[in-house]
Structure formats: C-alpha cells, structure tokens
C-alpha atoms as a PDB file:
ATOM      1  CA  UNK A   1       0.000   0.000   0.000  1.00  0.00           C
ATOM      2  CA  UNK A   2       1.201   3.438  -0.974  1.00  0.00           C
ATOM      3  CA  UNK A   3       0.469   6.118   1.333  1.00  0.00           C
ATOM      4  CA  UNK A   4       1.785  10.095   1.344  1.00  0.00           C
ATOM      5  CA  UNK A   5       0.386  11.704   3.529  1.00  0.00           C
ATOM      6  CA  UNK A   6      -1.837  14.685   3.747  1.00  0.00           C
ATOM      7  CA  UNK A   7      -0.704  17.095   1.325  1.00  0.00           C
ATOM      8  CA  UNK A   8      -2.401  20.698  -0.041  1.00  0.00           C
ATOM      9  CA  UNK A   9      -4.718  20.156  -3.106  1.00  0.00           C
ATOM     10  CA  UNK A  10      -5.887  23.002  -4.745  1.00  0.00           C
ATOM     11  CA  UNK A  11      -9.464  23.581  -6.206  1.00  0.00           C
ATOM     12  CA  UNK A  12     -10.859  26.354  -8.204  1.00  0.00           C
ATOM     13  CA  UNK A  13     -12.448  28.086  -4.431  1.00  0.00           C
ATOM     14  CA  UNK A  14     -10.975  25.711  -1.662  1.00  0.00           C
ATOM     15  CA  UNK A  15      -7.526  24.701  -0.423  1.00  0.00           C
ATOM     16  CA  UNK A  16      -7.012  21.614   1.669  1.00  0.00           C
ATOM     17  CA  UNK A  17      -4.096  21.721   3.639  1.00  0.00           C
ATOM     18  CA  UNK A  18      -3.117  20.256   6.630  1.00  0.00           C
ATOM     19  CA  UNK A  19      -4.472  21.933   9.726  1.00  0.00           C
ATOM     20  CA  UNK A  20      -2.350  25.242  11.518  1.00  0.00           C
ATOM     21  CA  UNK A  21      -2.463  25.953  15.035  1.00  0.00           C
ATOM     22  CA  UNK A  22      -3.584  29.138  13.853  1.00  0.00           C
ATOM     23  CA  UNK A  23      -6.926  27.371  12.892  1.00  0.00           C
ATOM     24  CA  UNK A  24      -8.489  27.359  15.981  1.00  0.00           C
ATOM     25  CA  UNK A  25     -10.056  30.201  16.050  1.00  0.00           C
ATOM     26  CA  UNK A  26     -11.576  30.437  12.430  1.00  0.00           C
ATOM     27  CA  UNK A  27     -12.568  26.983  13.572  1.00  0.00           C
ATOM     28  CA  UNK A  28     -14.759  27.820  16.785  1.00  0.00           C
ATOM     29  CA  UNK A  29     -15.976  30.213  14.287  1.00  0.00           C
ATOM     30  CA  UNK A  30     -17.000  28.322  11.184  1.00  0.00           C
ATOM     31  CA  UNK A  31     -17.897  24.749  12.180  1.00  0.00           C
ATOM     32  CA  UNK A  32     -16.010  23.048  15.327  1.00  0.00           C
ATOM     33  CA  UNK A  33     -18.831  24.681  17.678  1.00  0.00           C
ATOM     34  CA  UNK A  34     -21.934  23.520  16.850  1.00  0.00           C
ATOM     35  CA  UNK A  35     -23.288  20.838  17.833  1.00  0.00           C
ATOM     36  CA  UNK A  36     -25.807  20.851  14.456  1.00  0.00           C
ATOM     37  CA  UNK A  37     -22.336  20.341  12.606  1.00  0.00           C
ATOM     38  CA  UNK A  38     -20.447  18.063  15.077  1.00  0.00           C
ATOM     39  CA  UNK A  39     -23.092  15.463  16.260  1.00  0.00           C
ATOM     40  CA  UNK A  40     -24.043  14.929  12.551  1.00  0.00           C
ATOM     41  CA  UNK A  41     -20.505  12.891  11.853  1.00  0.00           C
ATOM     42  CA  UNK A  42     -19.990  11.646  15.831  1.00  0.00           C
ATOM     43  CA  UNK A  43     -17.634  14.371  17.114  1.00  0.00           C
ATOM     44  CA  UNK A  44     -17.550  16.294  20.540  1.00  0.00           C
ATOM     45  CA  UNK A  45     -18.615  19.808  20.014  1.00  0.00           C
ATOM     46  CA  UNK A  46     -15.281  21.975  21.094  1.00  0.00           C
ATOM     47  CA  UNK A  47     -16.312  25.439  23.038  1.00  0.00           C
ATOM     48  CA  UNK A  48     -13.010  26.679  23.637  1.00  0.00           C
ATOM     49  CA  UNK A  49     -10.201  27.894  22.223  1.00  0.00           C
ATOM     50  CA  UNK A  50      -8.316  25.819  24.721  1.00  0.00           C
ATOM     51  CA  UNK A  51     -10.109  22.530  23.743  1.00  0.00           C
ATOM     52  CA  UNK A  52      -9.314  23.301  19.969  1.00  0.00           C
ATOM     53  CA  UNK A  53      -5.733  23.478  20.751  1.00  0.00           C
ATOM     54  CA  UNK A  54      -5.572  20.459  22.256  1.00  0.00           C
ATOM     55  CA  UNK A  55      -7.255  19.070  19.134  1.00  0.00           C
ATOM     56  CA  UNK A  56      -5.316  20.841  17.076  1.00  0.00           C
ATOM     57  CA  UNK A  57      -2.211  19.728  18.391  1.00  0.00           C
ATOM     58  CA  UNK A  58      -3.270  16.022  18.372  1.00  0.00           C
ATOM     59  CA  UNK A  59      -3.838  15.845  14.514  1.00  0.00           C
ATOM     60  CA  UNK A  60      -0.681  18.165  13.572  1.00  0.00           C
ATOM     61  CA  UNK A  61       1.684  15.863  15.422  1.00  0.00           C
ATOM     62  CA  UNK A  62       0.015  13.188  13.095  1.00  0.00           C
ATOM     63  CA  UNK A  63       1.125  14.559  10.092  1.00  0.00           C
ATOM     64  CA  UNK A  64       4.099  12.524  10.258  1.00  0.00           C
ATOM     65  CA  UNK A  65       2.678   9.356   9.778  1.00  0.00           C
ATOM     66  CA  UNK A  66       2.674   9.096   5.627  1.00  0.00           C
ATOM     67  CA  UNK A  67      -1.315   6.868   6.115  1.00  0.00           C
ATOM     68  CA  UNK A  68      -2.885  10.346   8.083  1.00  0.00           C
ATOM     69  CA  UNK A  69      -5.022  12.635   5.767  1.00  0.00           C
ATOM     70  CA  UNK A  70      -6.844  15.364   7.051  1.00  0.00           C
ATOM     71  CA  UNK A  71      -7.288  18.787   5.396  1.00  0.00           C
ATOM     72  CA  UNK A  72      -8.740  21.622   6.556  1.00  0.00           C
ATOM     73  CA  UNK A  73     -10.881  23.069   3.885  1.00  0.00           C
ATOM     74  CA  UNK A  74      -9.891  26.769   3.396  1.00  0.00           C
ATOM     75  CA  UNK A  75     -11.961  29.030   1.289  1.00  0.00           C
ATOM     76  CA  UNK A  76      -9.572  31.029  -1.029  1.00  0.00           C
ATOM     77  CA  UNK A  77     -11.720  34.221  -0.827  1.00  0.00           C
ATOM     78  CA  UNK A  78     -11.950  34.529   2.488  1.00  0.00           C
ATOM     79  CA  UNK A  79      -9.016  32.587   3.599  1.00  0.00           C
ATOM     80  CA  UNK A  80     -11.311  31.156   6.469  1.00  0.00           C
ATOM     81  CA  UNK A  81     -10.893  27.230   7.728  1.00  0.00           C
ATOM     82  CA  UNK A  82     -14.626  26.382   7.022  1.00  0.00           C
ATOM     83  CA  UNK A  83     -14.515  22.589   7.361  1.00  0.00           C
ATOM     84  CA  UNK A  84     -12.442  19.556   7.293  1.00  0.00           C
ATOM     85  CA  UNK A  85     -12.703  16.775   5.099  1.00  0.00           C
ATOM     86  CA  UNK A  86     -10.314  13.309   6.307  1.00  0.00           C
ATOM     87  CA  UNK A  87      -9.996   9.482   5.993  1.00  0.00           C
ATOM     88  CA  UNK A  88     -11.033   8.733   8.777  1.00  0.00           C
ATOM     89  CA  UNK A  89     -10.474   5.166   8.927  1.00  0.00           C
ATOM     90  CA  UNK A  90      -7.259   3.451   6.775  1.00  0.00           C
ATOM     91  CA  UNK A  91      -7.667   0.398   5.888  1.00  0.00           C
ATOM     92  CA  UNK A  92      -3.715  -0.144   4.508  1.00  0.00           C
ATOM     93  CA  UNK A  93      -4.173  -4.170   3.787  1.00  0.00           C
ATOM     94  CA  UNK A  94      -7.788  -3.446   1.953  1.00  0.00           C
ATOM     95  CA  UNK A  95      -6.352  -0.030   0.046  1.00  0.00           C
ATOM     96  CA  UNK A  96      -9.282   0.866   1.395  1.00  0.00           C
ATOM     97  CA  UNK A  97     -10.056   3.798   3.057  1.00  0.00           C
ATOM     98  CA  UNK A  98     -13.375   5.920   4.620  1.00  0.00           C
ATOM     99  CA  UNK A  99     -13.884   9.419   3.962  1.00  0.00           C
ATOM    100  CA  UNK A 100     -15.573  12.003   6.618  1.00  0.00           C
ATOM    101  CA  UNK A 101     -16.210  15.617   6.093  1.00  0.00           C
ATOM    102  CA  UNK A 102     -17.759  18.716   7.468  1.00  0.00           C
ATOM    103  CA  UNK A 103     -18.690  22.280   6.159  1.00  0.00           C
ATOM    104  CA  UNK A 104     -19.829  25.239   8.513  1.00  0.00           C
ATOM    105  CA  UNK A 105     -23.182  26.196   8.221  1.00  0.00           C
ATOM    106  CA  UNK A 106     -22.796  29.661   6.511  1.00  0.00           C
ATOM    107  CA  UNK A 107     -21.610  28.143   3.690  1.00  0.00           C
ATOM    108  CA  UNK A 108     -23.709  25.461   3.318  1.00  0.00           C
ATOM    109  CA  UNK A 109     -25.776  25.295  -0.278  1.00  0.00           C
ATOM    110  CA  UNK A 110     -22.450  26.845  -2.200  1.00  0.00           C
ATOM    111  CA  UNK A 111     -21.203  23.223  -3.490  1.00  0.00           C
ATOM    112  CA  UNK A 112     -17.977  23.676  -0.554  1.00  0.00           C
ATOM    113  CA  UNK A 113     -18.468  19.755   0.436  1.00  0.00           C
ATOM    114  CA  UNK A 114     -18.528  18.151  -2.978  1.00  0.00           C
ATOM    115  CA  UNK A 115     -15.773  20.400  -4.059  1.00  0.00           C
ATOM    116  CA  UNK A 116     -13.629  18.979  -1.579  1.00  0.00           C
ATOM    117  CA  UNK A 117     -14.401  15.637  -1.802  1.00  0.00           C
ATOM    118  CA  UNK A 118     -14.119  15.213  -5.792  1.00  0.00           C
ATOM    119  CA  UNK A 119     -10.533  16.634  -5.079  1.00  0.00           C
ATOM    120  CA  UNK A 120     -10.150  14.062  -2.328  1.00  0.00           C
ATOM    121  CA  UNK A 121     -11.192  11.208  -4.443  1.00  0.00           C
ATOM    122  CA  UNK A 122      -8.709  12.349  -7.283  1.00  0.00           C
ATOM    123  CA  UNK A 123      -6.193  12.962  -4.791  1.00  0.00           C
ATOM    124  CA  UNK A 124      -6.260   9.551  -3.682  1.00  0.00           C
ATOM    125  CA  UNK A 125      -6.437   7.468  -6.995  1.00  0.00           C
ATOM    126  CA  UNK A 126      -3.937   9.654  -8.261  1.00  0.00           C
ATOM    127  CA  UNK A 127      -1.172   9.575  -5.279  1.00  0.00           C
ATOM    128  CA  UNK A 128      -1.701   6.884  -3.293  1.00  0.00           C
ATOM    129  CA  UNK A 129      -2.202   3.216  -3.350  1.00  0.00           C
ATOM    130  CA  UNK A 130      -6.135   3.449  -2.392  1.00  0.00           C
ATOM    131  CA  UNK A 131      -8.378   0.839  -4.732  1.00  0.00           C
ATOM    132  CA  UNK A 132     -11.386   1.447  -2.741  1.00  0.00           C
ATOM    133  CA  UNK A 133     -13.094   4.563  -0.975  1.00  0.00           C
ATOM    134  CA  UNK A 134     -16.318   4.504   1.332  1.00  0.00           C
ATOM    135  CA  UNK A 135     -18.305   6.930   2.932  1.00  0.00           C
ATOM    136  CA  UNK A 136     -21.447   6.848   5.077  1.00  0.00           C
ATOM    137  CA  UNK A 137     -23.984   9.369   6.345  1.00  0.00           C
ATOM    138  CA  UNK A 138     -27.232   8.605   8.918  1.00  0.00           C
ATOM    139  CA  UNK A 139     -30.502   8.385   6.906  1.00  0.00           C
ATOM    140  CA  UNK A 140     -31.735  11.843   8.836  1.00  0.00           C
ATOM    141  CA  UNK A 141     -28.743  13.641   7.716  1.00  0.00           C
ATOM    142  CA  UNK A 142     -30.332  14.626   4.224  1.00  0.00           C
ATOM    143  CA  UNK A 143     -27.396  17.464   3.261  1.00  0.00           C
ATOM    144  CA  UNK A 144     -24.514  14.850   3.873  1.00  0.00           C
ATOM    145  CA  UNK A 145     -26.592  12.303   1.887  1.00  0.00           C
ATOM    146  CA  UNK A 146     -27.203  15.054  -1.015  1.00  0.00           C
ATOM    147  CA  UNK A 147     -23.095  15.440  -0.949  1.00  0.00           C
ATOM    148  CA  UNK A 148     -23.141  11.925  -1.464  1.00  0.00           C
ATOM    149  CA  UNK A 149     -25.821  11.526  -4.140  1.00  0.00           C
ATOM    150  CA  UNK A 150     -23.637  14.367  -5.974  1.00  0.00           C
ATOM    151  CA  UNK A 151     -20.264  12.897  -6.334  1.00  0.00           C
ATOM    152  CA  UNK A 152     -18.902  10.074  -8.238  1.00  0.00           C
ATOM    153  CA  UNK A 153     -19.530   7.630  -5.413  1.00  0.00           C
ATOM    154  CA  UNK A 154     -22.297   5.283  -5.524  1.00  0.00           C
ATOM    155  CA  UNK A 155     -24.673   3.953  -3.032  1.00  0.00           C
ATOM    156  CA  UNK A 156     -23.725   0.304  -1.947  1.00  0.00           C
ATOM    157  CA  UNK A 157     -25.056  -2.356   1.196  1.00  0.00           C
ATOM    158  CA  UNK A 158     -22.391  -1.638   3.868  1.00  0.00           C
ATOM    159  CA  UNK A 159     -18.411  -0.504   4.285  1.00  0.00           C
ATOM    160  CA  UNK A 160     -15.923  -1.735   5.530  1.00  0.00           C
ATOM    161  CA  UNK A 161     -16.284  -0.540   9.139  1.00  0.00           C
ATOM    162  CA  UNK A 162     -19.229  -2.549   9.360  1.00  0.00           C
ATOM    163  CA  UNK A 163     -18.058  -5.860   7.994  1.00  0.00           C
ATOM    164  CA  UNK A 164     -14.671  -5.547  10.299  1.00  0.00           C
ATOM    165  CA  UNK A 165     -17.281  -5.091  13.221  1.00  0.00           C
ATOM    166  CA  UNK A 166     -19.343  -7.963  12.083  1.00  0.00           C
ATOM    167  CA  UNK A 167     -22.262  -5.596  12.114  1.00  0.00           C
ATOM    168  CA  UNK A 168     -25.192  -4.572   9.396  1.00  0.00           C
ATOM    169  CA  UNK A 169     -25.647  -0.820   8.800  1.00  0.00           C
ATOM    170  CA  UNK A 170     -29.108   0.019  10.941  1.00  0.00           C
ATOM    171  CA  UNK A 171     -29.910   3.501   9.717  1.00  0.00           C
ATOM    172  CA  UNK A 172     -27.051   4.667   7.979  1.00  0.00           C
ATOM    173  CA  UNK A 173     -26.668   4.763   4.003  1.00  0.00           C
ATOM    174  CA  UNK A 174     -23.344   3.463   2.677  1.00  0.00           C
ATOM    175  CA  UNK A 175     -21.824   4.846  -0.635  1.00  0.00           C
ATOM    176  CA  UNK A 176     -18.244   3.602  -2.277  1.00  0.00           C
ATOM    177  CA  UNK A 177     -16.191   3.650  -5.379  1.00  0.00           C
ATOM    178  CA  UNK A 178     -13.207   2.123  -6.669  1.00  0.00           C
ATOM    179  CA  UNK A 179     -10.328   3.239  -8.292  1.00  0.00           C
ATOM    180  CA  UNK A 180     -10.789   3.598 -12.187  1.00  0.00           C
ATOM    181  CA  UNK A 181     -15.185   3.944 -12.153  1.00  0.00           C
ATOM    182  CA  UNK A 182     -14.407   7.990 -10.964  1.00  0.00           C
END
C-alpha cells in the first residue's frame, strides 16, 4: 500500500491543507462549535479555544505518519478554515479507506463539500495506493446524503467498518467507489 500523507490540493475556491495551530479560532468560528455540525458525523462539540488546541495539536503531530489525511478546507476568498474533510479510517491491507467531512453552516448550499471531496477522491487514486473509498452518512442527515448523491460515489449495502465489526448498517446509508469507475 502506498500512502503520502496529507498534502495541499488546490481547487478552483478551496484549499485543503493540513491543519495550523492558527486554525483554531476560524474553527470555533465556522464549524467546530456547533453541535448541528459536530453530532451529525460523531464528534464532541469543542467550546473553547483551549479545547481546539488540544485538538489541534493532536492531529498536527500526526502529520508525520505518511497513512494520516486530514485537510482543513480553506476558502480562497476569504481565507477562512470552514470545514475539514479526512480518511477517517485506513484500511492499509484493503487499500481501502473511509472518507468524513464537514462544512460550517454559513456556507452550506455553495457546493464547498462536494468540491472537496471530488478533489479528495482524485487525490487519492492519483497519489496513493487506495483501490477502494467509502463513505457513510445517517438516513436523517439529508445534506450529507445530497453530498453523497452528488459525487462520483455510488450507493452500496455496507463498508468496511461494518463488515470488520461484524455488524449490518441500521440507519445509515453506505456509498463507495473504486479506483478507475471515478
């Protein structure tokens, strides 16, 4: 398995980069506080600048590890960090991998999300050794789904994080594709 890292990709709006310490605060800002965002995807809502440090500081000292990829999303314009978009689970031995993302609410309904992720999926056909990428969102989470339904990915019965856990997807709406049907 080939990996490389998390490295900046360049859209026509957005740049994913790695995350900054200086992040935090256009984070609390844009997307890391609230909870409509955060408890959509499973993560804590942060309320601090302290807290977001701390999280901060976690993923950065990642970075050195070539399978960790998580990019803030960074709107050109306003050079604001208005989401992130990762893998958030690696599956090296499947070249598989699971993709998670967030946008902040004031710029949801500009196409931020599937922006980022048709980069992502490039990114990772074209750089590393992934043959397979998977996604899920919860049934109630219609704008995650409509990312979904939007990209190049297609729906499918479960993902890998599921079979690995011996478990059936109850709820949640699984979507994949593999390297060379982008």
């Amino acid at each position: 398995m080939r990996h490389c890292g998390t490295r900046p990709i360049h859209t026509a709006r957005l740049l994913l980069r790695p995350f900054e310490p200086m992040d935090g605060v256009s984070m609390l800002e844009n997307w890391i506080a609230d909870p409509a965002i955060q408890h959509e995807y499973g993560e804590p809502v942060y309320s601090t600048i302290g807290e977001v440090t701390v999280l901060l500081e976690g993923w950065i000292s990642q970075y050195a590890q070539q399978d960790f990829y998580r990019w803030a999303i960074v709107e050109k314009e306003t050079d604001a960090c208005i989401g992130q978009i990762a893998f958030c689970q690696v599956y090296s031995e499947e070249a598989t991998t699971e993709i998670e993302y967030c946008i902040g609410q004031s710029r949801w309904g500009r196409g931020y999300a599937n922006e980022a992720l048709s980069a992502v999926i490039d990114f990772a056909f074209g750089q590393t050794g992934f043959t397979k990428l998977e996604a899920y969102h919860r049934a109630e989470n219609i704008k995650s789904g409509r990312v979904l339904e939007k990209s190049s990915m297609y729906r499918t019965d479960t993902v890998l994080r599921f079979t690995k856990a011996g478990m059936e997807p109850h709820g949640e709406v699984c979507y994949c594709i593999e390297k060379g049907n982008q």
